[in-house]
N, C-alpha and C. Protein backbone atom coordinates (compact mmCIF):
# COMPACT_ATOMS: atom_id res chain seq x y z
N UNK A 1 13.57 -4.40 6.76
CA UNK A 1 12.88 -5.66 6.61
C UNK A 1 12.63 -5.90 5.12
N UNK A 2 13.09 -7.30 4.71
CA UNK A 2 13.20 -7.43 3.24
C UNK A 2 11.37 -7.70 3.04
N UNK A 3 10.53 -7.65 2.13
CA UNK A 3 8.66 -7.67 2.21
C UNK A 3 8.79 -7.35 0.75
N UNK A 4 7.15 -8.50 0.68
CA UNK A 4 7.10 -8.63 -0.75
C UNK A 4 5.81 -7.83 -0.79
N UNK A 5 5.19 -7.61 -2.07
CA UNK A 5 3.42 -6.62 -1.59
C UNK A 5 3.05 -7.18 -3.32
N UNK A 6 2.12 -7.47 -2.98
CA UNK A 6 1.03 -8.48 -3.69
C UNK A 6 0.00 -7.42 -4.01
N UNK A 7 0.08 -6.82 -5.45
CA UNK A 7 -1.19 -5.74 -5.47
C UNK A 7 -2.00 -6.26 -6.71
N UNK A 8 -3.60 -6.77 -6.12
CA UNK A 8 -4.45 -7.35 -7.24
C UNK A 8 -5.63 -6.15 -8.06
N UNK A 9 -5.40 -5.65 -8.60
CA UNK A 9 -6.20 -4.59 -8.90
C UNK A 9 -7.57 -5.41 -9.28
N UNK A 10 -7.34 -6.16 -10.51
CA UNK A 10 -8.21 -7.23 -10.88
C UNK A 10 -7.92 -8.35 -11.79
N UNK A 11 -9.16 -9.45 -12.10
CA UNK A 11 -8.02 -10.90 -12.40
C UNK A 11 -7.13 -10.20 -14.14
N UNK A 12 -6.03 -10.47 -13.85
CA UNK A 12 -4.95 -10.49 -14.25
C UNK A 12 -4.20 -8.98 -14.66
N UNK A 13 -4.56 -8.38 -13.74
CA UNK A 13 -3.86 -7.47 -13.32
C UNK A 13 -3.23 -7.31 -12.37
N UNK A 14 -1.98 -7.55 -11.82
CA UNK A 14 -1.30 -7.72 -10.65
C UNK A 14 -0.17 -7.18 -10.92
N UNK A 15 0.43 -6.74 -9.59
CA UNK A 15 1.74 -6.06 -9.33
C UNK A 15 2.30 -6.55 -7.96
N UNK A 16 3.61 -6.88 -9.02
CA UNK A 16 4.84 -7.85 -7.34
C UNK A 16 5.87 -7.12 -7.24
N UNK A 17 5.64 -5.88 -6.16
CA UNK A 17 6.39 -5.13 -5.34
C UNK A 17 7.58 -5.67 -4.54
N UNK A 18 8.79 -5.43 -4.68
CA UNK A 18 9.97 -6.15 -3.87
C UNK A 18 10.69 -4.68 -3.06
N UNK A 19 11.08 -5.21 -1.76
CA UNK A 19 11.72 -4.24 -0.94
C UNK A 19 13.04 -4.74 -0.67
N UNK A 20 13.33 -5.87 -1.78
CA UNK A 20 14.74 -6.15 -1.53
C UNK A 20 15.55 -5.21 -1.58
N UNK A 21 16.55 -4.36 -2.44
CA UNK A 21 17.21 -3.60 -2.86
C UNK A 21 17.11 -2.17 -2.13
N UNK A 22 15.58 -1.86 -1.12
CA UNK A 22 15.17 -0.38 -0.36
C UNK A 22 15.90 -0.44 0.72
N UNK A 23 16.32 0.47 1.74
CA UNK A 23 16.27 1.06 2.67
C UNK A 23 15.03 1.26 3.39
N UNK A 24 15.15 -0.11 4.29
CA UNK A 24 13.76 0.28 5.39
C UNK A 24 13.28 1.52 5.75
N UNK A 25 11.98 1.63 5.73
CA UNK A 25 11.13 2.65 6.48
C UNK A 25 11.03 2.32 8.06
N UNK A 26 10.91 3.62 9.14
CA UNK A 26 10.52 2.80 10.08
C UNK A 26 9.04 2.78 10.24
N UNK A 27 8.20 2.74 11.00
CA UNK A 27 7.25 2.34 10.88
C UNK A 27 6.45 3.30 11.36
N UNK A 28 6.80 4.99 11.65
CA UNK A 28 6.83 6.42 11.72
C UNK A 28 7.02 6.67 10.14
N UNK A 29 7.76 6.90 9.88
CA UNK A 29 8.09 7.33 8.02
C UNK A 29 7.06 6.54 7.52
N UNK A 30 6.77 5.28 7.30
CA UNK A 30 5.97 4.56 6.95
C UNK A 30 4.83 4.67 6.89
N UNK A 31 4.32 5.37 8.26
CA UNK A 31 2.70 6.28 8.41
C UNK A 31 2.42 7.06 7.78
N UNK A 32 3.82 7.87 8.02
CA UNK A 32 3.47 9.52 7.47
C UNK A 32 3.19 9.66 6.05
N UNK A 33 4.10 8.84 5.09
CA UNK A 33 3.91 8.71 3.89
C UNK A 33 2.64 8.02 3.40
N UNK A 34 1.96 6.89 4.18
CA UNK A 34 0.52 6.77 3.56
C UNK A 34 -0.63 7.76 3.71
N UNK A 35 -0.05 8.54 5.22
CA UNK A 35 -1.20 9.28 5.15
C UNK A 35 -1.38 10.49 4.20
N UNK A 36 -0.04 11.18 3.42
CA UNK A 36 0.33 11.68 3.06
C UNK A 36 -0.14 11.35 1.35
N UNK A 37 0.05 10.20 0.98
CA UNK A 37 -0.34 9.99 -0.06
C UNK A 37 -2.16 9.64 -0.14
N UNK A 38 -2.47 9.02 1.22
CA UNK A 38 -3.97 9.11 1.04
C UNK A 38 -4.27 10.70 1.04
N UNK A 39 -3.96 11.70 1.61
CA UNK A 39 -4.45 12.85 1.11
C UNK A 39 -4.20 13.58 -0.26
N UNK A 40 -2.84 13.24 -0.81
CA UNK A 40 -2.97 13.51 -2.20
C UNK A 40 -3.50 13.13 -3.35
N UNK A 41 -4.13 11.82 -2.82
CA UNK A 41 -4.72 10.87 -3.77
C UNK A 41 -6.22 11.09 -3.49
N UNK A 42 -6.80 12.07 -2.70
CA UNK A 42 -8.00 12.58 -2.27
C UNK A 42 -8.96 10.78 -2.15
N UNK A 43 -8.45 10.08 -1.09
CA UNK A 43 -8.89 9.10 -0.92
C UNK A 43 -9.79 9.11 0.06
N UNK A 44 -11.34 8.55 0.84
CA UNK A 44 -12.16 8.21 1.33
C UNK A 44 -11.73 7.32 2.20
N UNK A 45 -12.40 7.43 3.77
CA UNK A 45 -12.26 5.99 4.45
C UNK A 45 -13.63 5.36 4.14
N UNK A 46 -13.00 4.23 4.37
CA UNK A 46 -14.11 2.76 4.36
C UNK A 46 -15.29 2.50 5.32
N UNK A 47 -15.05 3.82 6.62
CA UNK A 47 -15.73 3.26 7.85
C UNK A 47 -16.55 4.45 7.77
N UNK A 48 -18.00 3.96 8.20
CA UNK A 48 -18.60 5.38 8.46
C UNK A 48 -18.21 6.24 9.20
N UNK A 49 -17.87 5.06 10.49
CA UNK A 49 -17.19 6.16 11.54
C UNK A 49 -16.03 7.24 11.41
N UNK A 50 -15.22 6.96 9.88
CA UNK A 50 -14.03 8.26 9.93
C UNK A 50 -13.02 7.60 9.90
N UNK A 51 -13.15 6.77 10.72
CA UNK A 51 -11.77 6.35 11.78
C UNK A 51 -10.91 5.45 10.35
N UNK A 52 -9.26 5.27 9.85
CA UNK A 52 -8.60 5.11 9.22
C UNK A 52 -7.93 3.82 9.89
N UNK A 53 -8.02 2.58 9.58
CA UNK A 53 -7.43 1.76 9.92
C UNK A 53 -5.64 2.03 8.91
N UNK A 54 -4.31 1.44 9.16
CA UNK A 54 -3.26 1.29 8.65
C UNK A 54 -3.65 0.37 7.53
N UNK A 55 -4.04 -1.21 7.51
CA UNK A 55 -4.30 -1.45 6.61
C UNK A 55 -5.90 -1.04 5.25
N UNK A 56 -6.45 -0.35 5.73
CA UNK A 56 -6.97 0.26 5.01
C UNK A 56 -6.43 1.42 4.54
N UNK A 57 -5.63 1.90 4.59
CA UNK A 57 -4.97 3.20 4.21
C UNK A 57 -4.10 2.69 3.03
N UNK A 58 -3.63 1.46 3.32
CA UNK A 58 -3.32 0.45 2.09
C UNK A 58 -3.65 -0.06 1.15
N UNK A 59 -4.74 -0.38 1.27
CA UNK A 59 -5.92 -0.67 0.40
C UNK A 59 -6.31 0.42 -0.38
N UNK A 60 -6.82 1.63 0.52
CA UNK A 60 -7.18 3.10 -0.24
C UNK A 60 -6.23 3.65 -1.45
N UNK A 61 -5.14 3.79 -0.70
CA UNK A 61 -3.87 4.22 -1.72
C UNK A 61 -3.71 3.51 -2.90
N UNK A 62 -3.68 2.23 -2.71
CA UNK A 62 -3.48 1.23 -3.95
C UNK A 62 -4.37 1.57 -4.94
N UNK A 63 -6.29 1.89 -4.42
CA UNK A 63 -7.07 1.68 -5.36
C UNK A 63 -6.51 2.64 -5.68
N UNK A 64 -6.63 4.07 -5.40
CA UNK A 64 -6.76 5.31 -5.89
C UNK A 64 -5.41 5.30 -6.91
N UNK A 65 -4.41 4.95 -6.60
CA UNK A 65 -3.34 4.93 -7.00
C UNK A 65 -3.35 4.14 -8.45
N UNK A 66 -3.87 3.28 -8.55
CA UNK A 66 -4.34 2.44 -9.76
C UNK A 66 -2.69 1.91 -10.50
N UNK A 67 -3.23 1.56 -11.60
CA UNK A 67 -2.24 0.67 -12.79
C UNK A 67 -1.34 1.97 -13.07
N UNK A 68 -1.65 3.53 -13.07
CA UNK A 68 -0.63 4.25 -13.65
C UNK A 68 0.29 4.52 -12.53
N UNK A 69 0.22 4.80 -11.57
CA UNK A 69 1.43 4.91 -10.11
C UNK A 69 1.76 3.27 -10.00
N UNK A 70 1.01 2.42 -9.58
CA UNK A 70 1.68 1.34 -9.45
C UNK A 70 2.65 0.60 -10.70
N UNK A 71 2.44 1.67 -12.09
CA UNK A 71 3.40 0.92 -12.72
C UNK A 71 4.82 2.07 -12.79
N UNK A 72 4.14 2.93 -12.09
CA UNK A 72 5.93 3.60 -11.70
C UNK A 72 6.99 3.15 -10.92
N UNK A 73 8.12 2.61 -11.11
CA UNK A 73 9.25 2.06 -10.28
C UNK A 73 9.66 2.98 -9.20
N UNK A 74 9.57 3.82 -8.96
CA UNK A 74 9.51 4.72 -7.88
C UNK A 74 8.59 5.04 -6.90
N UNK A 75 7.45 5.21 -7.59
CA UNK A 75 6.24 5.41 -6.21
C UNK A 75 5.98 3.35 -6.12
N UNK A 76 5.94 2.96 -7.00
CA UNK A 76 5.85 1.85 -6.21
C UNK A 76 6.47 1.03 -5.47
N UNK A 77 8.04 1.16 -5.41
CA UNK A 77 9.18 0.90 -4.59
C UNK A 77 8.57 1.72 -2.90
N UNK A 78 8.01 3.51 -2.97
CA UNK A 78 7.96 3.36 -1.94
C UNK A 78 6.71 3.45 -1.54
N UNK A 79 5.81 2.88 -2.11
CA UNK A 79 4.52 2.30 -1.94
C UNK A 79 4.46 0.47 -1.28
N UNK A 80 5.63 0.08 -1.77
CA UNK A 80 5.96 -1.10 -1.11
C UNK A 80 6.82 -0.89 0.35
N UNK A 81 7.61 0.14 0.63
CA UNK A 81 8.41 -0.08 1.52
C UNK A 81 7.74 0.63 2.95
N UNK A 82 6.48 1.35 2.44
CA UNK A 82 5.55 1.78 3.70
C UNK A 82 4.52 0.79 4.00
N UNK A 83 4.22 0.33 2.41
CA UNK A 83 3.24 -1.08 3.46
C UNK A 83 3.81 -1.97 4.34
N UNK A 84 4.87 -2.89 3.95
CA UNK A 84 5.49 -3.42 4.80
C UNK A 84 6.39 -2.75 6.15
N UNK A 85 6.66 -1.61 5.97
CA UNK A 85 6.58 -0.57 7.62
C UNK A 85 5.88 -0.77 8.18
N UNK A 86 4.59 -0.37 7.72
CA UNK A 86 3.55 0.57 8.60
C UNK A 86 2.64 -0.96 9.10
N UNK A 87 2.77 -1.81 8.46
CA UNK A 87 1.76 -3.11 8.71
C UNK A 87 2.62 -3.85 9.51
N UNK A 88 4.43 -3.77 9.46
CA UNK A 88 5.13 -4.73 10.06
C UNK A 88 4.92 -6.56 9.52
N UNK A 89 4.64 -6.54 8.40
CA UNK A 89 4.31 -7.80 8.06
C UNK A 89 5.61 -8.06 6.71
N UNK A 90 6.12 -9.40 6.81
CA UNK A 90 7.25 -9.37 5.42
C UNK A 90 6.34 -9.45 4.16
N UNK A 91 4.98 -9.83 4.22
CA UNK A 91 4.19 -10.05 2.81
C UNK A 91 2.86 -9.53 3.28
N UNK A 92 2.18 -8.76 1.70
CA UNK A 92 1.05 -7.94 2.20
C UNK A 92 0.47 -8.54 1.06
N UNK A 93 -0.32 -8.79 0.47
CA UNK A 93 -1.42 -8.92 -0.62
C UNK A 93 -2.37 -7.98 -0.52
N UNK A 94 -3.06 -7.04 -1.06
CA UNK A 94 -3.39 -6.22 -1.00
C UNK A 94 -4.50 -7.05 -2.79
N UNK A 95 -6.13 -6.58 -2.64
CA UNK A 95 -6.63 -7.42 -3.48
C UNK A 95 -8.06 -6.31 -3.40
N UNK A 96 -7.66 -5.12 -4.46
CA UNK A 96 -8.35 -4.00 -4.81
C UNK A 96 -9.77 -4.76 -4.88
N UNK A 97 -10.11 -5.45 -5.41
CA UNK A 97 -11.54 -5.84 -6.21
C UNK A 97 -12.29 -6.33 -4.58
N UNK A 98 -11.54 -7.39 -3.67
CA UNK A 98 -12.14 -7.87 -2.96
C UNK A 98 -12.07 -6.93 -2.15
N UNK A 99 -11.65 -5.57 -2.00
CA UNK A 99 -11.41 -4.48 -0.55
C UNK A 99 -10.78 -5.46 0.38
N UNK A 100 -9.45 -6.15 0.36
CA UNK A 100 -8.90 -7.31 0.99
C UNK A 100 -7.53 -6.86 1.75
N UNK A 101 -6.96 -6.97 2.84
CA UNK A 101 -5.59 -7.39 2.97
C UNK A 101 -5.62 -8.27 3.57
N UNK A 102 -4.00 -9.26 3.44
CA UNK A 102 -4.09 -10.38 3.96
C UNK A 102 -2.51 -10.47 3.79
N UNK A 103 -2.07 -10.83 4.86
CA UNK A 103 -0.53 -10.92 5.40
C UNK A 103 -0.71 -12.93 4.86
């Protein structure tokens, strides 16, 4: 699935992720790798309860991940090609400051 990913860290800091040129994830690979990177990125959930929503795992990664991974062409190629897996959506905006996603 060709998906674009919209990452707002803050105003005028942004990153436009393209999955044109990738090899789809399916939406298994797609999991495994966020959850995978939320644990390397020693990231927190949002809910008291524990519980990890998919698009929050998106959100998490991004913050933690910040301006220095997201300006790598590699983790962010497949930082783009698991959001749009794992969410199944062709466009993600992802909007660090507001704790936001929005297809």
């Amino acid at each position: 699935m060709h998906g674009e990913v919209l990452v707002t860290l803050s105003p005028g800091q942004e990153f436009h992720l393209s999955t044109q040129d990738a090899q789809p994830l399916t939406h298994e690979e797609a999991r495994r790798w966020l959850d995978d990177e939320f644990m390397r990125l020693e990231c927190e959930p949002l809910r008291a309860s524990g519980k990890v929503l998919l698009a929050d795992k998106v959100l998490t990664v991004a913050s933690a991940a910040g301006a220095r991974l997201l300006a790598d062409p590699a983790w962010s190629a497949q930082f783009a090609r698991a959001a749009v897996a794992a969410l199944a959506r062709p466009m993600v905006r992802v909007d660090v400051q507001a704790m936001a996603v929005t297809f």
